[in-house]
N, C-alpha and C. Protein backbone atom coordinates (compact mmCIF):
# COMPACT_ATOMS: atom_id res chain seq x y z
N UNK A 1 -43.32 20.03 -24.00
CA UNK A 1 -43.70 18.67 -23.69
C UNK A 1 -42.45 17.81 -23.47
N UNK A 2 -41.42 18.05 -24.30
CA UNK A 2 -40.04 16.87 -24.08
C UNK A 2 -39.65 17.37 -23.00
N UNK A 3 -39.71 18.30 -22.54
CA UNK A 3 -39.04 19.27 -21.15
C UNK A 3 -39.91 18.61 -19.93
N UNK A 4 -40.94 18.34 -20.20
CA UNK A 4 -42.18 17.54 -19.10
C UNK A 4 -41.47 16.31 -18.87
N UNK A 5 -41.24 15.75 -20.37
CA UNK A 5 -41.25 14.27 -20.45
C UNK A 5 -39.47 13.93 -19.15
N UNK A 6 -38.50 14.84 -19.74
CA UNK A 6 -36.84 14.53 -18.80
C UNK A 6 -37.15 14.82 -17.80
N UNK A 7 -38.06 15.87 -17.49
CA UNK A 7 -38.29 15.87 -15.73
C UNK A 7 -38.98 14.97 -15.61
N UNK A 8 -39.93 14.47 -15.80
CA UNK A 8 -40.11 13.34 -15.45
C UNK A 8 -39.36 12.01 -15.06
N UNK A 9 -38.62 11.75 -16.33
CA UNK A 9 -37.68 10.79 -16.14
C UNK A 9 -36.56 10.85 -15.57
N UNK A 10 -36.38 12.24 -14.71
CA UNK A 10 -35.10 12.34 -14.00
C UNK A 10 -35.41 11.87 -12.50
N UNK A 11 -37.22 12.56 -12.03
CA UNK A 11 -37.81 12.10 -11.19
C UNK A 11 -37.54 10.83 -10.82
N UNK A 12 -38.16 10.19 -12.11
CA UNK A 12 -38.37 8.80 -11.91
C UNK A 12 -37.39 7.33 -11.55
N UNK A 13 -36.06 8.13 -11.57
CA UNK A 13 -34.94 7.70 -11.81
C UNK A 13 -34.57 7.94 -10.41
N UNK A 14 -34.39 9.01 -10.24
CA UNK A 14 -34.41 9.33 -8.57
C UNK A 14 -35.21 8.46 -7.31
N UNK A 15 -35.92 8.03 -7.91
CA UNK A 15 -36.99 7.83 -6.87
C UNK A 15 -36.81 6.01 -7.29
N UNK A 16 -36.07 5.58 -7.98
CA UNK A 16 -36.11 4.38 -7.95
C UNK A 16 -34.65 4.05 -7.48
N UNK A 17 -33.98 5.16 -6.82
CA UNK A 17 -32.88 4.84 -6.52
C UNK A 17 -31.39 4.34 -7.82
N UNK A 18 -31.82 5.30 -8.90
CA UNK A 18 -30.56 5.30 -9.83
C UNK A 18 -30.22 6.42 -9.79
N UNK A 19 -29.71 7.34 -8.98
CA UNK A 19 -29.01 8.53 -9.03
C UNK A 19 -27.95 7.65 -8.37
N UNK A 20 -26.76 8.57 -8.76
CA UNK A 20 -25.53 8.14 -8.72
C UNK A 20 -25.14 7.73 -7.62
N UNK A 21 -24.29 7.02 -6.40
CA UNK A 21 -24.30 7.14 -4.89
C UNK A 21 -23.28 7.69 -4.79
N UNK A 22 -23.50 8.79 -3.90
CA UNK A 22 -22.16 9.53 -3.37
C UNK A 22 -20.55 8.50 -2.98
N UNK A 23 -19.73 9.23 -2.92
CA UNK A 23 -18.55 8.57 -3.11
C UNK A 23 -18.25 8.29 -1.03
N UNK A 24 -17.65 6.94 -1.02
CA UNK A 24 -17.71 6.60 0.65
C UNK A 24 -16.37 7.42 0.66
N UNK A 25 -16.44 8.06 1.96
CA UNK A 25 -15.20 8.55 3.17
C UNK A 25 -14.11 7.19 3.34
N UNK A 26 -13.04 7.44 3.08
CA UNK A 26 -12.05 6.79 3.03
C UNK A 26 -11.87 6.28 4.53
N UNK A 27 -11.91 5.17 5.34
CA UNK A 27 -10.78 5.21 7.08
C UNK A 27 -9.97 4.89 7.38
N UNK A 28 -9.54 4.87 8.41
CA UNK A 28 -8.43 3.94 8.42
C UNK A 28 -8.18 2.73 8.72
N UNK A 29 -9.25 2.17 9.11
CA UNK A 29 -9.52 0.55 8.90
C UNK A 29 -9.41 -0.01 7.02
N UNK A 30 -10.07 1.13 6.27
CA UNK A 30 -9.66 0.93 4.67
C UNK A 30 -8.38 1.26 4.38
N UNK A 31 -8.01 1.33 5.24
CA UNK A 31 -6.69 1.97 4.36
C UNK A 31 -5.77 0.63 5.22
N UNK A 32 -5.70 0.20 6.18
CA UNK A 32 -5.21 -0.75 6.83
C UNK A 32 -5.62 -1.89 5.99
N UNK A 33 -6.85 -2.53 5.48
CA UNK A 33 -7.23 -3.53 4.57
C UNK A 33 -6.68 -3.34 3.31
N UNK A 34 -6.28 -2.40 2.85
CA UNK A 34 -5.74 -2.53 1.35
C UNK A 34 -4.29 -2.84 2.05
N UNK A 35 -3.33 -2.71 3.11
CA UNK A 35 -2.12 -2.66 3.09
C UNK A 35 -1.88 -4.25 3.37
N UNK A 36 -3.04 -4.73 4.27
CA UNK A 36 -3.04 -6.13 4.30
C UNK A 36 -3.00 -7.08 3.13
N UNK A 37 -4.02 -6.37 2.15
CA UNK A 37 -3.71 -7.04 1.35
C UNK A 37 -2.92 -7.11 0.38
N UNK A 38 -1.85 -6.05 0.22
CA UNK A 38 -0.51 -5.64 0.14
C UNK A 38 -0.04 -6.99 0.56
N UNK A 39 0.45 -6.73 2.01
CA UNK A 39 1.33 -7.95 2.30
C UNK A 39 1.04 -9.52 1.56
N UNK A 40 -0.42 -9.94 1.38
CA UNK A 40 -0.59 -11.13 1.29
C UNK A 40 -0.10 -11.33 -0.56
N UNK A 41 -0.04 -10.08 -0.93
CA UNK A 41 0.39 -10.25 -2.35
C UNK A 41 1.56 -9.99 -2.55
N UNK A 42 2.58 -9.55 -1.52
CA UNK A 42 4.26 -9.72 -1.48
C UNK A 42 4.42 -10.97 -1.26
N UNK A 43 3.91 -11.81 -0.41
CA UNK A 43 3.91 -13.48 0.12
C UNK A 43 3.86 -14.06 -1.19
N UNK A 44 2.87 -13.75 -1.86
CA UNK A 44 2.59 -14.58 -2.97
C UNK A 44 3.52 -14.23 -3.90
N UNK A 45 3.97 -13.60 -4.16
CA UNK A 45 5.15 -12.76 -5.25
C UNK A 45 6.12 -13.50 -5.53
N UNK A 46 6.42 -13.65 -6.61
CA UNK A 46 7.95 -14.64 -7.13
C UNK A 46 9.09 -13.67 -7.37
N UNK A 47 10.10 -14.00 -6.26
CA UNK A 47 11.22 -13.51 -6.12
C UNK A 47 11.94 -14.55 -6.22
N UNK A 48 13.27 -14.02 -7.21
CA UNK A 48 14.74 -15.25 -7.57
C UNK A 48 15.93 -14.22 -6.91
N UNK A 49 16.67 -15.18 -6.83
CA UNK A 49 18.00 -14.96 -6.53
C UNK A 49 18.55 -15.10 -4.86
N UNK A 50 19.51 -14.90 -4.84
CA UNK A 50 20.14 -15.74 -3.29
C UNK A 50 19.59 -14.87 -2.36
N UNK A 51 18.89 -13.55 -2.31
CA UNK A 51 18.85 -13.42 -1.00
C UNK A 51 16.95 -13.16 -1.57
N UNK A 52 16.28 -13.97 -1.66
CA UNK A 52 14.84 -13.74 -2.58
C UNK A 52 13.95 -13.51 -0.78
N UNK A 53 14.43 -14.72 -0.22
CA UNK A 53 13.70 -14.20 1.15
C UNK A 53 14.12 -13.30 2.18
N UNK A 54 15.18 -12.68 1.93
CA UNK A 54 15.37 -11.33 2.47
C UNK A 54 14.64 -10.12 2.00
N UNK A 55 14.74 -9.91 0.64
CA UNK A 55 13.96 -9.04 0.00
C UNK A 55 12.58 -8.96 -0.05
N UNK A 56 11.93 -10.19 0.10
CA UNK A 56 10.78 -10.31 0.61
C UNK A 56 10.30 -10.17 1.50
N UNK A 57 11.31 -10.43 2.93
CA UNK A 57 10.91 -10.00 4.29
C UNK A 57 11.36 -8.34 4.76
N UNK A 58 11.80 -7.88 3.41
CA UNK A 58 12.61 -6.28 3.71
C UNK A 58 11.13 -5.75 3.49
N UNK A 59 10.34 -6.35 2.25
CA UNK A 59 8.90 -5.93 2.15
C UNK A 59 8.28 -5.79 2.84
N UNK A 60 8.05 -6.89 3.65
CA UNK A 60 7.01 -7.36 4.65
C UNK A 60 7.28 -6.30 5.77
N UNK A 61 8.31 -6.08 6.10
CA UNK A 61 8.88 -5.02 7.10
C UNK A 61 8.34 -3.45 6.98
N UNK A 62 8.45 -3.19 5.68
CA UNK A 62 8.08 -1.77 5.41
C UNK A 62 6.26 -2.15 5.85
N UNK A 63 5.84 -3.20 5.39
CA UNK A 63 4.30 -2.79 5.42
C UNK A 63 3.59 -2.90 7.18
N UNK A 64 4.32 -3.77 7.52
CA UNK A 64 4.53 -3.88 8.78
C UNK A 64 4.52 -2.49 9.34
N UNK A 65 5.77 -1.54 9.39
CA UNK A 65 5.67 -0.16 9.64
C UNK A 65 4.47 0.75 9.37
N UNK A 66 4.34 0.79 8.07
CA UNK A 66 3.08 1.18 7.37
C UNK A 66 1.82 1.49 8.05
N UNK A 67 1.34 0.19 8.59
CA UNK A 67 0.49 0.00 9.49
C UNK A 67 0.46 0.23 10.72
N UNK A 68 1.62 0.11 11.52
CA UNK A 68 2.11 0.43 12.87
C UNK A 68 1.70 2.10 12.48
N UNK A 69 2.31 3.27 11.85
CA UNK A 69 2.40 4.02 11.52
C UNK A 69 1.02 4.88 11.55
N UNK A 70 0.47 3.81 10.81
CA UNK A 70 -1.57 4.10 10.42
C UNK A 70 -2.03 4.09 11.52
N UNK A 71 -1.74 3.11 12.26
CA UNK A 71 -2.93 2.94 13.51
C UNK A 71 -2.15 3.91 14.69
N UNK A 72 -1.10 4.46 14.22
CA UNK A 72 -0.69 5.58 15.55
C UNK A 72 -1.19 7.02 15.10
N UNK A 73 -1.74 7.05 13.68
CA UNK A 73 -2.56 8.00 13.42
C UNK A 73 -1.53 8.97 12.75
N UNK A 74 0.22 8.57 12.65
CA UNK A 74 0.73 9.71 11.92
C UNK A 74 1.19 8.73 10.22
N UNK A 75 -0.02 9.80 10.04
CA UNK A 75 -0.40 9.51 8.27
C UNK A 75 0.89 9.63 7.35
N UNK A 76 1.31 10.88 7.79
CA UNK A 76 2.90 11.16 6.67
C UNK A 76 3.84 9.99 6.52
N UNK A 77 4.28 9.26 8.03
CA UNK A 77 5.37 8.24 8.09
C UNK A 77 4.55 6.94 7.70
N UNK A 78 3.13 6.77 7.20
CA UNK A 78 2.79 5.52 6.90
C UNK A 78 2.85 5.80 5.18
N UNK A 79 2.72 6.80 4.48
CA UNK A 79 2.92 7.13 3.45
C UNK A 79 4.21 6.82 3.34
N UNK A 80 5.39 7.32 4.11
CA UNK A 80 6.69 7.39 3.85
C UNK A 80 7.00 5.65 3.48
N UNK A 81 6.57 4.92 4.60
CA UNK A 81 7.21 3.76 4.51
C UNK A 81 6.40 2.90 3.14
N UNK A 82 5.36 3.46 2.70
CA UNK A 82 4.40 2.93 1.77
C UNK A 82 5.58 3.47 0.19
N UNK A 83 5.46 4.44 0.14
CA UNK A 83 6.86 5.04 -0.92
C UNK A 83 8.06 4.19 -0.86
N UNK A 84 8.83 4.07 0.77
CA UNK A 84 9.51 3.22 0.46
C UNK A 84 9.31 1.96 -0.01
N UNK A 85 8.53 1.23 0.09
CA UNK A 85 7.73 -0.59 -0.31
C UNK A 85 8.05 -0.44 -1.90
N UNK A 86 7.17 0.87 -2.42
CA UNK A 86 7.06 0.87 -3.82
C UNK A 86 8.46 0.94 -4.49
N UNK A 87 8.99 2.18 -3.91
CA UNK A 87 10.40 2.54 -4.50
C UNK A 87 11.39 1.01 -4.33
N UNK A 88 11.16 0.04 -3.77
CA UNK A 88 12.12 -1.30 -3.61
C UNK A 88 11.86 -2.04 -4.62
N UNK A 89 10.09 -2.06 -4.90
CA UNK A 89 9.91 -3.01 -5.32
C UNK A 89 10.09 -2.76 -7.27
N UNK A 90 10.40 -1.83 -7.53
CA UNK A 90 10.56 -0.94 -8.77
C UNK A 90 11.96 -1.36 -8.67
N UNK A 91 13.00 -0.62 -7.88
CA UNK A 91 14.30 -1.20 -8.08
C UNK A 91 14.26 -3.21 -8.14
N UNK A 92 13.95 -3.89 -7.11
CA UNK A 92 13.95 -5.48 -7.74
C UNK A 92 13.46 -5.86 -8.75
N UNK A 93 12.88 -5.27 -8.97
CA UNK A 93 12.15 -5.70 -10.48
C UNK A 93 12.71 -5.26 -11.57
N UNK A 94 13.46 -4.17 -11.58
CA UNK A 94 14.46 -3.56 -12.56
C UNK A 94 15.94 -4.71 -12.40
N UNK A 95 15.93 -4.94 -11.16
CA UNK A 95 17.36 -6.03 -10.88
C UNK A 95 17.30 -7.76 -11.50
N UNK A 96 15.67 -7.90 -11.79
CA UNK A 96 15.42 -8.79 -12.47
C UNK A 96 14.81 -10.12 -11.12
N UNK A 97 15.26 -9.23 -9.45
CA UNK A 97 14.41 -10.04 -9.11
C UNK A 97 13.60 -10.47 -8.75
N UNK A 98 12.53 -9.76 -8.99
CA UNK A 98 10.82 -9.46 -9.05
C UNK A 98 10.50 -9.41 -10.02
N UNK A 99 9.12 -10.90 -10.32
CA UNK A 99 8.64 -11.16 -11.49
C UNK A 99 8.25 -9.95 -11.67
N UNK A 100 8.59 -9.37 -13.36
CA UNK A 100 7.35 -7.94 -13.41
C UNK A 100 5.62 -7.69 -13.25
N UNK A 101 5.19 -8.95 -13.71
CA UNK A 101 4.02 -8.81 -13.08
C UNK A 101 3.38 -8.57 -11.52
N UNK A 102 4.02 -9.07 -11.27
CA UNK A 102 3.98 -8.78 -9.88
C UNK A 102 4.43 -7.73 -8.85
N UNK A 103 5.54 -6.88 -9.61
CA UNK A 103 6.37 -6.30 -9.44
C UNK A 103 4.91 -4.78 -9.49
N UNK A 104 4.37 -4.73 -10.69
CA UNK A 104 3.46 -3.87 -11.24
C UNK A 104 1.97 -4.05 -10.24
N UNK A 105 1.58 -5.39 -9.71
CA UNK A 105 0.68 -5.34 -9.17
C UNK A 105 0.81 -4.74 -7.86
N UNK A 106 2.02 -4.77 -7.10
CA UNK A 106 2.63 -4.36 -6.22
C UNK A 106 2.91 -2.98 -6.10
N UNK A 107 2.87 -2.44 -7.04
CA UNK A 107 3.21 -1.08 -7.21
C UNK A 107 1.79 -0.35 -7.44
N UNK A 108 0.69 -1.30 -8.05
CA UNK A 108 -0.66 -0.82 -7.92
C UNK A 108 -0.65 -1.20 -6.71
N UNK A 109 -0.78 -1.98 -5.96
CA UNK A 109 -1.38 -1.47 -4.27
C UNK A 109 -0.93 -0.64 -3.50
N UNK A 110 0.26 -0.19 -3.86
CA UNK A 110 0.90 0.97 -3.00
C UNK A 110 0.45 1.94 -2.73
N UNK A 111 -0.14 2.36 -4.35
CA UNK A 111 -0.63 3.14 -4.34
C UNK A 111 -1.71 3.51 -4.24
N UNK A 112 -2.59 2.58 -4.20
CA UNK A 112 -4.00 3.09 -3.71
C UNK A 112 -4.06 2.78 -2.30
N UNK A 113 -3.10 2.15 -1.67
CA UNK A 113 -2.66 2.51 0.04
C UNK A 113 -2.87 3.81 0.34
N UNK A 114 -1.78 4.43 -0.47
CA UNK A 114 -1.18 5.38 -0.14
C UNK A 114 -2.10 6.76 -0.44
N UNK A 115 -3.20 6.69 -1.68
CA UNK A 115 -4.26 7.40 -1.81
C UNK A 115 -4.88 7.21 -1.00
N UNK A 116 -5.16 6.59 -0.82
CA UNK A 116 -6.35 5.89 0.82
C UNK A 116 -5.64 6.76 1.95
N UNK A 117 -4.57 6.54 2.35
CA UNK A 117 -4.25 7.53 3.42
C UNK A 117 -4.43 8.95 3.71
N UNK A 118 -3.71 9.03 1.80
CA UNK A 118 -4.39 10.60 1.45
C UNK A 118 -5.19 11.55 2.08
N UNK A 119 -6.11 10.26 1.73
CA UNK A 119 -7.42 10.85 1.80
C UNK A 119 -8.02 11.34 3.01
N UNK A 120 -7.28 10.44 4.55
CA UNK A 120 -7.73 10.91 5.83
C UNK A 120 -7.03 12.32 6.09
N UNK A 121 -5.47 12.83 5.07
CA UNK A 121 -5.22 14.07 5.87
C UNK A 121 -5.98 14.91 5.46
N UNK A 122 -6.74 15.80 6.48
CA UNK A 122 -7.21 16.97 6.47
C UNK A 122 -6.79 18.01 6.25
N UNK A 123 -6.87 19.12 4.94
CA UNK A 123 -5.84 20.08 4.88
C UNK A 123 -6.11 21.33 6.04
């Protein structure tokens, strides 16, 4: 009877639309929207010291590539330049001139950029 009763309620669960939803296909329009919003959170980012808007536009540059990179469809060199973004923004922030918070949020979008891209190569 309890064996009646979970099939039942696995049914019932199913059929009301609470089974789990499959996980979405990554594209590259997603993977272009997370890098965007990358950039808009380097803009916002507090950088000190004398050359704060160089380093910020050295950012903006890599993501810039990034994307150029994405939409030409070769995935490796948009990763590459996505590694490089991160790997800068780890060194300024170690140099003291990237707030660390920001420094860390920055380094979370990289990387789920960069998983996102992942995800389109086909092995």
């Amino acid at each position: 009877m309890r064996r009646v009763f979970i099939f039942l309620t696995i049914v019932m669960g199913l059929s009301l639309g609470l089974a789990p939803a499959p996980a979405a296909a990554e594209t590259v329009t997603d993977c272009q929207a997370l890098i965007t919003t990358l950039q808009q959170e380097t803009q916002a980012a507090t950088f000190t010291g004398a050359n704060a808007d160089t380093d910020r536009a050295g950012l903006l540059g890599k993501l810039a590539d990034a994307q150029t990179k994405l939409s030409e469809g070769k995935f490796t060199d948009a990763i590459g330049k996505l590694t490089d973004f991160r790997d800068k923004v780890a060194t300024l922030s170690a140099q003291g001139k990237l707030d660390p918070t920001d420094a860390a949020t920055l380094e979370a979008g990289a990387d789920a950029a960069i998983a996102c891209i992942q995800s389109l190569i086909t092995v």
